[in-house]
C-alpha atoms as a PDB file:
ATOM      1  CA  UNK A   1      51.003-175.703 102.164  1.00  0.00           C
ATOM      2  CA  UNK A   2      49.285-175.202  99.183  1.00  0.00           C
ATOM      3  CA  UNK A   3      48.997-172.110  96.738  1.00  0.00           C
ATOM      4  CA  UNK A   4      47.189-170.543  93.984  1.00  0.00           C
ATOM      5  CA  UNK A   5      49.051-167.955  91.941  1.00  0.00           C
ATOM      6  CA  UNK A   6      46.665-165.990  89.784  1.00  0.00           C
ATOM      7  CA  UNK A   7      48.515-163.880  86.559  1.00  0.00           C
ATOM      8  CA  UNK A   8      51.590-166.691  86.931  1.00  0.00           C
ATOM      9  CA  UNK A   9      52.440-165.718  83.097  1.00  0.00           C
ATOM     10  CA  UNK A  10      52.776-162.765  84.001  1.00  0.00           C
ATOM     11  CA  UNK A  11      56.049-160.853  85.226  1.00  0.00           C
ATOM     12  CA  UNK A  12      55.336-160.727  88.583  1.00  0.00           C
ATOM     13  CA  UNK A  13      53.840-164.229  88.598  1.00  0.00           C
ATOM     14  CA  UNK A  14      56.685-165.733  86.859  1.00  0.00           C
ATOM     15  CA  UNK A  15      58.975-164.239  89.391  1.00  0.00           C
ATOM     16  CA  UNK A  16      56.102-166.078  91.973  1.00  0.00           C
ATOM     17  CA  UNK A  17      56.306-169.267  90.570  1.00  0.00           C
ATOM     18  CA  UNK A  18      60.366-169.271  90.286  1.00  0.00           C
ATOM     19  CA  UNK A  19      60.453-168.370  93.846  1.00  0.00           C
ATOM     20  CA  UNK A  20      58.267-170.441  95.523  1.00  0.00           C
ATOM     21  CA  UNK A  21      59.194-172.514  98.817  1.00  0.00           C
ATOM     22  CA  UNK A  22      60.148-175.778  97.935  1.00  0.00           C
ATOM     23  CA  UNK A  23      57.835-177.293  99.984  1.00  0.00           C
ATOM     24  CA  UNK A  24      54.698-175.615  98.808  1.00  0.00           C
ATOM     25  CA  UNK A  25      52.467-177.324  96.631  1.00  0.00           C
ATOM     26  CA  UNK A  26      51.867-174.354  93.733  1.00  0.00           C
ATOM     27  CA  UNK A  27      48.574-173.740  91.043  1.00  0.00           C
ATOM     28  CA  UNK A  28      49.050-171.547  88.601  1.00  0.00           C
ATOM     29  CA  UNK A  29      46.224-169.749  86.686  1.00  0.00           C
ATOM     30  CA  UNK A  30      46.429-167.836  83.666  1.00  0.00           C
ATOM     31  CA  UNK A  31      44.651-167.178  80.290  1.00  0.00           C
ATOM     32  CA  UNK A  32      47.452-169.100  77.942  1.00  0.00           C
ATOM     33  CA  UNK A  33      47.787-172.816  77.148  1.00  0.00           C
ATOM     34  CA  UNK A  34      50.207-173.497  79.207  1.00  0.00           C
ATOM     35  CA  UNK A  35      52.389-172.091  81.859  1.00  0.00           C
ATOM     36  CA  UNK A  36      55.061-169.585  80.670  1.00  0.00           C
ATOM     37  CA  UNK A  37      57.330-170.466  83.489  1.00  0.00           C
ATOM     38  CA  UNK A  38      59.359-173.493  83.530  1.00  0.00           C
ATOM     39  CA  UNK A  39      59.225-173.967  87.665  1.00  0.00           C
ATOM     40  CA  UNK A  40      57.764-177.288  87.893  1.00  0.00           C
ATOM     41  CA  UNK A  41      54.302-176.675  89.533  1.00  0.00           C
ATOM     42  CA  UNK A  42      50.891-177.104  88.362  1.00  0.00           C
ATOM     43  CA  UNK A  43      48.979-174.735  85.898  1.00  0.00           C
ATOM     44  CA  UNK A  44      45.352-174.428  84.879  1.00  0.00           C
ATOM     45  CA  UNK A  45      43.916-172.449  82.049  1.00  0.00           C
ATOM     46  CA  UNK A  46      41.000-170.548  84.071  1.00  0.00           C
ATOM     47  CA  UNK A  47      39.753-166.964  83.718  1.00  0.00           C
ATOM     48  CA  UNK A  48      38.979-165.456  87.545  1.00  0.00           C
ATOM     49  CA  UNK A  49      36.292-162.999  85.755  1.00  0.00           C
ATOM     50  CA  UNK A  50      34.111-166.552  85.700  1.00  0.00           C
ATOM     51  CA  UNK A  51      32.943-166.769  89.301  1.00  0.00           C
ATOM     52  CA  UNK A  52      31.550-170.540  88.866  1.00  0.00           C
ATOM     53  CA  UNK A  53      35.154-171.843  87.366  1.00  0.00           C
ATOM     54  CA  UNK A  54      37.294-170.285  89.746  1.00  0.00           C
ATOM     55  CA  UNK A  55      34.696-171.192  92.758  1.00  0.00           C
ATOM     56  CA  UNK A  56      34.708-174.770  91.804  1.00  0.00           C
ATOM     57  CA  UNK A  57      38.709-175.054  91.072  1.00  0.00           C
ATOM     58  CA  UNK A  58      39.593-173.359  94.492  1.00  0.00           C
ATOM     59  CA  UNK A  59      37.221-175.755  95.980  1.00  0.00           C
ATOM     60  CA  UNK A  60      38.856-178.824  94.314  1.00  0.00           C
ATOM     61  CA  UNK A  61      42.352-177.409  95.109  1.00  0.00           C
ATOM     62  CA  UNK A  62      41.876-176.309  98.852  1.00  0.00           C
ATOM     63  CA  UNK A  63      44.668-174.017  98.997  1.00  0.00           C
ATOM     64  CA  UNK A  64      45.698-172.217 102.351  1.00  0.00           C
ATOM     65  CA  UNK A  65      46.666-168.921 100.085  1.00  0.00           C
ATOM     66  CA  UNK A  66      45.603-167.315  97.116  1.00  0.00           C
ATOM     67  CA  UNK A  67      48.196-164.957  95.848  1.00  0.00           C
ATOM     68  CA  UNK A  68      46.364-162.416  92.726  1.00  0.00           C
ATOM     69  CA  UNK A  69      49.438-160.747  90.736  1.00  0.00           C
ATOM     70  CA  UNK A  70      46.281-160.506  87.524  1.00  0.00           C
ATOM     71  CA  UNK A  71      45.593-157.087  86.966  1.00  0.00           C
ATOM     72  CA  UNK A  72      44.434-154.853  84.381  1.00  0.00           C
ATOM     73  CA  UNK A  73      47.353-152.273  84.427  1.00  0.00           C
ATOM     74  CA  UNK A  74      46.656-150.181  81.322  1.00  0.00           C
ATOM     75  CA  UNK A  75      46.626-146.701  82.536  1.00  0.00           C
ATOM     76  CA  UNK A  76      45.238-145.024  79.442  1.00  0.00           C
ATOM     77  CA  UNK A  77      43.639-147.989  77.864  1.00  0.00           C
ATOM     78  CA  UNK A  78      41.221-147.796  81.101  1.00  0.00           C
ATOM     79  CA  UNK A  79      39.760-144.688  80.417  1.00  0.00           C
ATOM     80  CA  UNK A  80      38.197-146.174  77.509  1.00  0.00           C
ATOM     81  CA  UNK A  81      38.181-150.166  78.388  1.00  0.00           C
ATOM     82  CA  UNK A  82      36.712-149.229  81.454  1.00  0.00           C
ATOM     83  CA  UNK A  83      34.354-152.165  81.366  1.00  0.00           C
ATOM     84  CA  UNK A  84      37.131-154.646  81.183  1.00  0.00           C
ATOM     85  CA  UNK A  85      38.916-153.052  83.829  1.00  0.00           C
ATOM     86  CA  UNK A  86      36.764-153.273  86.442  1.00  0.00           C
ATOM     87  CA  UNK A  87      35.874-156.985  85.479  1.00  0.00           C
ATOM     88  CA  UNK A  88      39.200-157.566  86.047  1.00  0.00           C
ATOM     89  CA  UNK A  89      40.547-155.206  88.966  1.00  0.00           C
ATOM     90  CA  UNK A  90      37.017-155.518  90.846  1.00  0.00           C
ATOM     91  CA  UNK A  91      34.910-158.502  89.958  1.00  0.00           C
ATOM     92  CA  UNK A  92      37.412-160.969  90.003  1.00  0.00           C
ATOM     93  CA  UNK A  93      38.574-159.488  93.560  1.00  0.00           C
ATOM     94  CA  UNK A  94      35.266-160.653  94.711  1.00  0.00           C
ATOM     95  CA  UNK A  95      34.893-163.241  92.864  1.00  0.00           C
ATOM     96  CA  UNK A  96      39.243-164.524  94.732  1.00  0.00           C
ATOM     97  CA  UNK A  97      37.259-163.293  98.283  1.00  0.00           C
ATOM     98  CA  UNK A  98      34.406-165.239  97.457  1.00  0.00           C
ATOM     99  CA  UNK A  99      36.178-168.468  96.759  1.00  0.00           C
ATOM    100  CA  UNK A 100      38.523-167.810  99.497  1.00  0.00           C
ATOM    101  CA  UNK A 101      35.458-167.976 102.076  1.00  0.00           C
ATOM    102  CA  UNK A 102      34.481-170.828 100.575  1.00  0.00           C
ATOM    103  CA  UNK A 103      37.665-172.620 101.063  1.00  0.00           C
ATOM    104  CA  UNK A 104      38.880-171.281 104.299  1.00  0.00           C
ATOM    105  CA  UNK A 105      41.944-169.472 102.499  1.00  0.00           C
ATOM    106  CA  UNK A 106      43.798-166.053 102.682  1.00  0.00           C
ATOM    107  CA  UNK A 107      44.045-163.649 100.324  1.00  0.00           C
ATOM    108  CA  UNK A 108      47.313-161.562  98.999  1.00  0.00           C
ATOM    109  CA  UNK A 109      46.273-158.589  96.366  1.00  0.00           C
ATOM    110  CA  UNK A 110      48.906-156.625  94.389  1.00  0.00           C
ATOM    111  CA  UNK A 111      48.020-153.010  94.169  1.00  0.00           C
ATOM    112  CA  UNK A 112      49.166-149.607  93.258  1.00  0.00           C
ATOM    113  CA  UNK A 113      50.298-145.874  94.323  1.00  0.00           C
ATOM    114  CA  UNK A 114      47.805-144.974  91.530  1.00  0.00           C
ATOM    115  CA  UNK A 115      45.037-145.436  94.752  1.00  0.00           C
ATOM    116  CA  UNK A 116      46.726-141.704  95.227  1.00  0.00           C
ATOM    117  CA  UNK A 117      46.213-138.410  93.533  1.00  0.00           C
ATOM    118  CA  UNK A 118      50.165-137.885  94.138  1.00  0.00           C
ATOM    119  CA  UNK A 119      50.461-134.806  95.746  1.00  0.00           C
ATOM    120  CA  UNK A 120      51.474-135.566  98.539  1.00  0.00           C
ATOM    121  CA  UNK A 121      53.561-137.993  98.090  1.00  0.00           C
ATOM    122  CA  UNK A 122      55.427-140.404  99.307  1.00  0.00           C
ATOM    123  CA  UNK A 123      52.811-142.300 101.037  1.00  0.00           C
ATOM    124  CA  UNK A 124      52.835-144.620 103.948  1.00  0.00           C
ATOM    125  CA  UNK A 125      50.063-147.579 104.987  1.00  0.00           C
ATOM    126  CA  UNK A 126      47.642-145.383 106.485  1.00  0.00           C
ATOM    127  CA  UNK A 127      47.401-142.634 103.862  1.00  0.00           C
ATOM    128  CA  UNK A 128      43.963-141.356 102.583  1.00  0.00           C
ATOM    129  CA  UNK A 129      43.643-142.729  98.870  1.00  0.00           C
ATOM    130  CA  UNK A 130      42.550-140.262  96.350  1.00  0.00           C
ATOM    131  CA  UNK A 131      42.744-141.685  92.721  1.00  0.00           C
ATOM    132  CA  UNK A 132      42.310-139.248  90.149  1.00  0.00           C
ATOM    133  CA  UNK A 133      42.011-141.729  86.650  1.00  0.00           C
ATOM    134  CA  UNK A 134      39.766-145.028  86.072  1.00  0.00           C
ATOM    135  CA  UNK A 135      42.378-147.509  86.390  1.00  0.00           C
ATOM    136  CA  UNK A 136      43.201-145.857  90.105  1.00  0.00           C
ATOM    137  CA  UNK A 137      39.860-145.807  91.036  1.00  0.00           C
ATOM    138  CA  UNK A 138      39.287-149.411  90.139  1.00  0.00           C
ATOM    139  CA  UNK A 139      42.285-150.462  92.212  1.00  0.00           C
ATOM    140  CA  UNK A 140      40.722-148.775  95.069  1.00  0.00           C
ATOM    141  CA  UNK A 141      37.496-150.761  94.853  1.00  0.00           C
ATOM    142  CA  UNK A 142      39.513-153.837  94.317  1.00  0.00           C
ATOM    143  CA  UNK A 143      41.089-153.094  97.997  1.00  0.00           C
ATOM    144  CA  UNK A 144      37.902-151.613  99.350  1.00  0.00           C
ATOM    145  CA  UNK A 145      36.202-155.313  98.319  1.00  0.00           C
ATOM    146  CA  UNK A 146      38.601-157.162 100.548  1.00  0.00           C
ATOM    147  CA  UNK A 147      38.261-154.653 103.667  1.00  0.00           C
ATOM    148  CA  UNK A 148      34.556-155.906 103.280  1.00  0.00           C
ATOM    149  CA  UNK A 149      34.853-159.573 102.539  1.00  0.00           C
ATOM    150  CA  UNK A 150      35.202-160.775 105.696  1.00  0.00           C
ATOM    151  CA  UNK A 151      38.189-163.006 104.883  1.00  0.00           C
ATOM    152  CA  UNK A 152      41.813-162.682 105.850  1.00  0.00           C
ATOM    153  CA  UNK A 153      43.746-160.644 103.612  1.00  0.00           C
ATOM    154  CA  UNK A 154      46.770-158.810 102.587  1.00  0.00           C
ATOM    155  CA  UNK A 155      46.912-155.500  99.966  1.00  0.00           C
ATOM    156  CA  UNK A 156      51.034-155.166  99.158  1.00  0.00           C
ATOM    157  CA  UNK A 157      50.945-151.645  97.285  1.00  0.00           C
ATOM    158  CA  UNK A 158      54.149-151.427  94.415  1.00  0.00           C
ATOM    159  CA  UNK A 159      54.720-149.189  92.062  1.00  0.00           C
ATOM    160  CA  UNK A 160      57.195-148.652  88.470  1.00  0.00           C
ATOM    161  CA  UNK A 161      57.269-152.145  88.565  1.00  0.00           C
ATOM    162  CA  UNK A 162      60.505-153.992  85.649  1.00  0.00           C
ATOM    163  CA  UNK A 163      61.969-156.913  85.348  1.00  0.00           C
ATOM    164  CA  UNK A 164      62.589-159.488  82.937  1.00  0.00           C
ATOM    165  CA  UNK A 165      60.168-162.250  82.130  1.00  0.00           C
ATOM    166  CA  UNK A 166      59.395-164.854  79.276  1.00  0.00           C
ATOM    167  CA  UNK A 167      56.786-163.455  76.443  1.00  0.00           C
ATOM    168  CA  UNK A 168      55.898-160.628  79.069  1.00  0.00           C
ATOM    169  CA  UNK A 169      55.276-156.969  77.418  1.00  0.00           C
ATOM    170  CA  UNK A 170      58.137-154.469  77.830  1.00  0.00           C
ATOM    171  CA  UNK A 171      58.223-152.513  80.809  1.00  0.00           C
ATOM    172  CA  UNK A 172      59.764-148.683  81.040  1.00  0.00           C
ATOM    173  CA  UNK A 173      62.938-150.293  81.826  1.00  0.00           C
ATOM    174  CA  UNK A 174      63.412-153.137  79.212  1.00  0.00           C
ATOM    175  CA  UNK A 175      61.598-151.029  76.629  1.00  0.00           C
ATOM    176  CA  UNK A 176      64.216-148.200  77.329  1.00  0.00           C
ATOM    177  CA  UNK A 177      67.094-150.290  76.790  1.00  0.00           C
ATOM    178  CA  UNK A 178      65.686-151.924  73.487  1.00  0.00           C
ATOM    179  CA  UNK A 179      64.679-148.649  72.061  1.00  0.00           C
ATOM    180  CA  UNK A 180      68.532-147.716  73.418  1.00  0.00           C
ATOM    181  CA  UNK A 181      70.058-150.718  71.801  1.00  0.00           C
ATOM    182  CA  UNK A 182      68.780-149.901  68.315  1.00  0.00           C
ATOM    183  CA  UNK A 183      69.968-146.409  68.512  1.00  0.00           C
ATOM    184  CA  UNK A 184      66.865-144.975  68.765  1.00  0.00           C
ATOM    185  CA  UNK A 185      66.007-141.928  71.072  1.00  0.00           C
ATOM    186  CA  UNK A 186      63.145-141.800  73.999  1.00  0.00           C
ATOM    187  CA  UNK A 187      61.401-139.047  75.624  1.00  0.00           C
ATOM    188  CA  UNK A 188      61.212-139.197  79.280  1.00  0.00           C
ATOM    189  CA  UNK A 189      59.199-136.904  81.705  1.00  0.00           C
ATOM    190  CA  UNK A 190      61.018-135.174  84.130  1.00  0.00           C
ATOM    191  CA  UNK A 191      57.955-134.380  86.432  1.00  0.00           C
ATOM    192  CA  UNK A 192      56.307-137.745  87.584  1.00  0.00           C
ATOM    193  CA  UNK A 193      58.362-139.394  90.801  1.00  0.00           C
ATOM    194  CA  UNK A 194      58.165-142.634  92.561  1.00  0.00           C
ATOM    195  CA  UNK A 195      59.729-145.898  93.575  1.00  0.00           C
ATOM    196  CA  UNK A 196      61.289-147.753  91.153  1.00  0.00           C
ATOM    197  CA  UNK A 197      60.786-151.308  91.778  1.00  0.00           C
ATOM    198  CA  UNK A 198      62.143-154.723  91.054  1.00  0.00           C
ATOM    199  CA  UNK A 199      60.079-157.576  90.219  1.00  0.00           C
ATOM    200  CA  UNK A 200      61.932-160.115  91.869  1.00  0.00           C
ATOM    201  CA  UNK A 201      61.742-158.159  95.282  1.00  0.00           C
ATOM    202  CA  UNK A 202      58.626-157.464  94.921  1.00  0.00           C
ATOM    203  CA  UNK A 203      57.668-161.413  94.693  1.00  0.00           C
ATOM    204  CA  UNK A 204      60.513-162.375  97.620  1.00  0.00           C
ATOM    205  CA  UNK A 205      58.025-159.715  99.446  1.00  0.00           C
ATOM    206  CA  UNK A 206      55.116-161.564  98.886  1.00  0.00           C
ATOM    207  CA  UNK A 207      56.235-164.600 100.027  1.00  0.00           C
ATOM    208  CA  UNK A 208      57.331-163.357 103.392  1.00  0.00           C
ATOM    209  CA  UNK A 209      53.622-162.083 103.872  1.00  0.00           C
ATOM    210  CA  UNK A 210      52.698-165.605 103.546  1.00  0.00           C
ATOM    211  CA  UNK A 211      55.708-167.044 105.371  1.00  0.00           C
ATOM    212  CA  UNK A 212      54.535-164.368 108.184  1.00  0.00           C
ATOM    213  CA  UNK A 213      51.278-164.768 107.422  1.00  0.00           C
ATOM    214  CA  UNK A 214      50.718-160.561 107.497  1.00  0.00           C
ATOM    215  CA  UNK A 215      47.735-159.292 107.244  1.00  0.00           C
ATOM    216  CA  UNK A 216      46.611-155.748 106.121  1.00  0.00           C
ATOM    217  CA  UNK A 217      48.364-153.105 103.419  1.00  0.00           C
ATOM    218  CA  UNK A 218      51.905-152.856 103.345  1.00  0.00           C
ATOM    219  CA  UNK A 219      54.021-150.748 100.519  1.00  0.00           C
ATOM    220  CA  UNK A 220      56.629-152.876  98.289  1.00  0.00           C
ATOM    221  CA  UNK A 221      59.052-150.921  96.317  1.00  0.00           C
ATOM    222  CA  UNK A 222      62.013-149.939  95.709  1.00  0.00           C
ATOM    223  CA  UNK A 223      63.602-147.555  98.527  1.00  0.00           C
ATOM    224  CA  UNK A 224      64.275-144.918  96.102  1.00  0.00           C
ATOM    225  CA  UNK A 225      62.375-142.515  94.795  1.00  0.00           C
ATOM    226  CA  UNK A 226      63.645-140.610  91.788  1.00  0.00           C
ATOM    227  CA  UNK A 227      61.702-138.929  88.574  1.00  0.00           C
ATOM    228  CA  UNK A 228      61.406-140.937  85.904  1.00  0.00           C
ATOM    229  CA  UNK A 229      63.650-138.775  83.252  1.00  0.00           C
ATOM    230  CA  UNK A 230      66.533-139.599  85.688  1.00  0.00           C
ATOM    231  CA  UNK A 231      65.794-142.547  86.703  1.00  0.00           C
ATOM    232  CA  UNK A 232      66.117-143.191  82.340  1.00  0.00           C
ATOM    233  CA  UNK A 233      69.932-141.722  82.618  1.00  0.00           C
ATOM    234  CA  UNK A 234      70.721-144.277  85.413  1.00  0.00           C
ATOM    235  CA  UNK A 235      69.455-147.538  83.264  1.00  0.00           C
ATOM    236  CA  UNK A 236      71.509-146.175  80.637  1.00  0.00           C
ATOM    237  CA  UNK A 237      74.597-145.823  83.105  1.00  0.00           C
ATOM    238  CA  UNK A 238      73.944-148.583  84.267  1.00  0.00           C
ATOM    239  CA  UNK A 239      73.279-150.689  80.694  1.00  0.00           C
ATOM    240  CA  UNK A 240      76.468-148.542  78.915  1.00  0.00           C
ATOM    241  CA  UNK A 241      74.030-147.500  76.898  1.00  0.00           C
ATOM    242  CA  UNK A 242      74.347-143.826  74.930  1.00  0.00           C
ATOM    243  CA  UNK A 243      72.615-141.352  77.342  1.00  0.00           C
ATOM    244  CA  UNK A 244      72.310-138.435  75.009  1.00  0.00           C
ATOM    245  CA  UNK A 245      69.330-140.830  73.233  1.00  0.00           C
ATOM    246  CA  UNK A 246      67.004-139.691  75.779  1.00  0.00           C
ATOM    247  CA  UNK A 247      65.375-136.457  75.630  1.00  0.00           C
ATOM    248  CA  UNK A 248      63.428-134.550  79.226  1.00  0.00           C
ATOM    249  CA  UNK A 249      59.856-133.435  78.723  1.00  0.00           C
ATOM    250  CA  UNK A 250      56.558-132.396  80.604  1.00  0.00           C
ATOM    251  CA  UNK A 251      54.237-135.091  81.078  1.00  0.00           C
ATOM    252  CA  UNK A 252      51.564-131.977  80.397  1.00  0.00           C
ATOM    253  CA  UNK A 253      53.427-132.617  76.806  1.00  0.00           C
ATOM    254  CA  UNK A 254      52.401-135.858  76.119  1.00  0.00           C
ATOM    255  CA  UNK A 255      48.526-135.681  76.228  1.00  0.00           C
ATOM    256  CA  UNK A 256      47.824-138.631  78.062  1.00  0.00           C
ATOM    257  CA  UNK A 257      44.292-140.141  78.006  1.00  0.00           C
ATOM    258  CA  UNK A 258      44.845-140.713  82.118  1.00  0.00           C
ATOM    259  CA  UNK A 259      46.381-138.190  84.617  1.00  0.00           C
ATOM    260  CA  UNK A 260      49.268-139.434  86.596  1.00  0.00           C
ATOM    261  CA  UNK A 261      49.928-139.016  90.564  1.00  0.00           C
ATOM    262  CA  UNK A 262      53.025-136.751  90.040  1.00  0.00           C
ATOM    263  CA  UNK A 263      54.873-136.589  92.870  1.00  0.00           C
ATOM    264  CA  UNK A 264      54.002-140.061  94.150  1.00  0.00           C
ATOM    265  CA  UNK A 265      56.236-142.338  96.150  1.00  0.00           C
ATOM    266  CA  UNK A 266      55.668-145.100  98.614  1.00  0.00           C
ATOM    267  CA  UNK A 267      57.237-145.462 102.378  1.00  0.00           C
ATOM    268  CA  UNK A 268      58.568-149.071 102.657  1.00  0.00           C
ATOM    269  CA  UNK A 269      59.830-148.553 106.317  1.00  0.00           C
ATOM    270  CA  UNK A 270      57.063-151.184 107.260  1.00  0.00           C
ATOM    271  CA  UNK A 271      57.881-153.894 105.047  1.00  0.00           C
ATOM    272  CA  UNK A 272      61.407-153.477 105.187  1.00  0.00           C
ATOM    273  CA  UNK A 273      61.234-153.774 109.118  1.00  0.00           C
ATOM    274  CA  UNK A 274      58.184-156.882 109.583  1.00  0.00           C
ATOM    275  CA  UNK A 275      59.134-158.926 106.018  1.00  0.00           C
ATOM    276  CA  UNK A 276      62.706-158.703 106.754  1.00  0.00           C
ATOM    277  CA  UNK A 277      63.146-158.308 103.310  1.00  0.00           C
ATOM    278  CA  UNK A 278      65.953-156.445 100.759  1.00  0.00           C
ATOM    279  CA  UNK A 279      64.551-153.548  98.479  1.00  0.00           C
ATOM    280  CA  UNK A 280      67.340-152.112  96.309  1.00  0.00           C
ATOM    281  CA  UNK A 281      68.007-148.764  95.423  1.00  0.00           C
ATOM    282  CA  UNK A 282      67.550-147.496  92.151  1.00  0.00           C
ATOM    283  CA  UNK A 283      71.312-148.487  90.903  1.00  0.00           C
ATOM    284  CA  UNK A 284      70.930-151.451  92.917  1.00  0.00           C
ATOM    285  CA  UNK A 285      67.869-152.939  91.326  1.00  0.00           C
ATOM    286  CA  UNK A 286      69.494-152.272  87.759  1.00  0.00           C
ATOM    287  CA  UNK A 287      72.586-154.100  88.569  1.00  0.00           C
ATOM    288  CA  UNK A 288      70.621-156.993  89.846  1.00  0.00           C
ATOM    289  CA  UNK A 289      68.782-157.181  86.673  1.00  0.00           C
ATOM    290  CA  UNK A 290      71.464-156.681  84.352  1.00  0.00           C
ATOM    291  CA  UNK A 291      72.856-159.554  85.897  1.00  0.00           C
ATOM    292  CA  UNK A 292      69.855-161.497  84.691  1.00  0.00           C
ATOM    293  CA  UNK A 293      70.540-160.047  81.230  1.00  0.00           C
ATOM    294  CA  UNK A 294      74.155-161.497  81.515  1.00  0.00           C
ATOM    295  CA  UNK A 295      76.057-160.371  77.804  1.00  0.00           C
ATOM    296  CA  UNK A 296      72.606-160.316  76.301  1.00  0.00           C
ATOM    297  CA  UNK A 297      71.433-156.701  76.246  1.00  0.00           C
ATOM    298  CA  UNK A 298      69.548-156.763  72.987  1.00  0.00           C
ATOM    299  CA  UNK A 299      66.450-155.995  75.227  1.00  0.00           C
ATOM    300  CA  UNK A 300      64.438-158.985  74.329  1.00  0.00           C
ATOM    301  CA  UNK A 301      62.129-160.526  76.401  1.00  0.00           C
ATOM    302  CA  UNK A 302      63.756-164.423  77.041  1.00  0.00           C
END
């Protein structure tokens, strides 16, 4: 079997590329030099925004999957980069659906609960999206370009997505315990609520969608949902890390360029019962990763 891994410097790619089955001959793409991840497979410097490039490389790899963990994930930054955005979390959809009819290949996309207004929340496979910012609302068409492609695809919805990673930027959860490691305090909303998830769960769920070759959306999080101002207490329980650092506020406070879904969530019931897979709880995930950080908790990204 062969596979392309598109964003493989990434944190969820990295996590691909480490767990990848043995026997699977693995591409990486990426905008670096070179591949981040030391996992022995092959890597190609190649931006997916340039139809012809990608069109022609797919072609002269024939994979059977194409796995895109590349996304433009800026909340805020969207509402101003919008252009970029959509190059990234639309065009190069089509231009991953257009190579994959070309090649005879299916498709696994990495999206988000931001496809929701959060209102309602949590939400299972067959909600009703709603987004209410750009970046949400580019995700959207990024799924609505695969309904239409005409290809075989999967959409695996996460959400609050850490982990640790090689030259990756900080996520809520290693940027908490850096900021917590130098002594220095963080404000935390105590209103916005979702799945917390793990990185390397989220990529063990991918590969069972190719392994069970699943088609459709299915959500991929953590099987927790807790607000985000608590979920800050439990890494620093977790971390032994000094809890009175961390101060609760509104998110109305913080004068956000985007809105947020507030009370968002995902229902994993389906992936947790057709992947066969394990997604932790909150203190679960954070033990798993704090194993990764063995005794160094300096919070630096290694």
């Amino acid at each position: 079997m062969r596979i392309v891994i598109c964003g493989c410097n990434g944190l969820l790619g990295q996590k691909l590329m480490q767990a990848a089955p043995s026997a699977a001959e693995v591409m990486g793409f990426d905008l670096q030099r070179q591949l981040v991840s030391q996992a022995g497979h092959g890597y190609k410097r190649l931006d997916i925004t340039d139809r012809r490039a990608l069109t022609g490389t797919i072609k002269a790899f024939a994979p059977d999957w194409i796995i895109n963990a590349a996304a433009y994930n800026n909340v805020d930054g969207a509402e101003s980069e919008r252009e970029l955005c959509w190059q990234i979390n639309v065009k190069a959809v089509e231009n991953l659906a257009y190579a994959c009819r070309k090649a005879h290949a299916r498709l696994v996309h990495v999206s988000t609960d931001y496809v929701f207004d959060g209102k309602e929340g949590p939400y299972d496979e067959e909600a009703v999206p709603n987004p209410i910012g750009f970046y949400g609302r580019s995700k959207l068409a990024g799924e609505n370009v695969l309904r239409l492609a005409g290809i075989d695809f999967a959409i695996a919805r996460t959400m609050v997505l850490y982990g640790r990673a090689q030259g990756v930027r900080p996520n809520f959860v290693t940027w908490l315990i850096a900021r917590l490691q130098a002594g220095e305090g963080a404000t935390i909303v105590t209103d916005q609520y979702g799945n917390t998830t793990l990185s390397d769960e989220l990529a063990a769920g991918l590969w069972a969608i190719v392994a069970k070759a699943k088609t459709g959306i299915l959500n991929i999080a953590g099987r927790e949902i807790i607000d985000r101002y608590h979920f800050a207490l439990k890494i620093a329980e977790i971390f032994h890390l000094d809890a009175g650092l961390i101060s609760p506020i509104a998110t109305a406070q913080l004068v956000q360029a985007a809105p947020r879904p507030m009370r968002s969530g995902l229902v994993v019931d389906k992936a947790l019962r057709e992947l066969n897979i394990e997604l932790s709880d909150v203190a679960g995930g954070l033990q798993k990763l704090k194993k990764q950080y063995g005794s160094d908790l300096s919070g630096s990204q290694t």
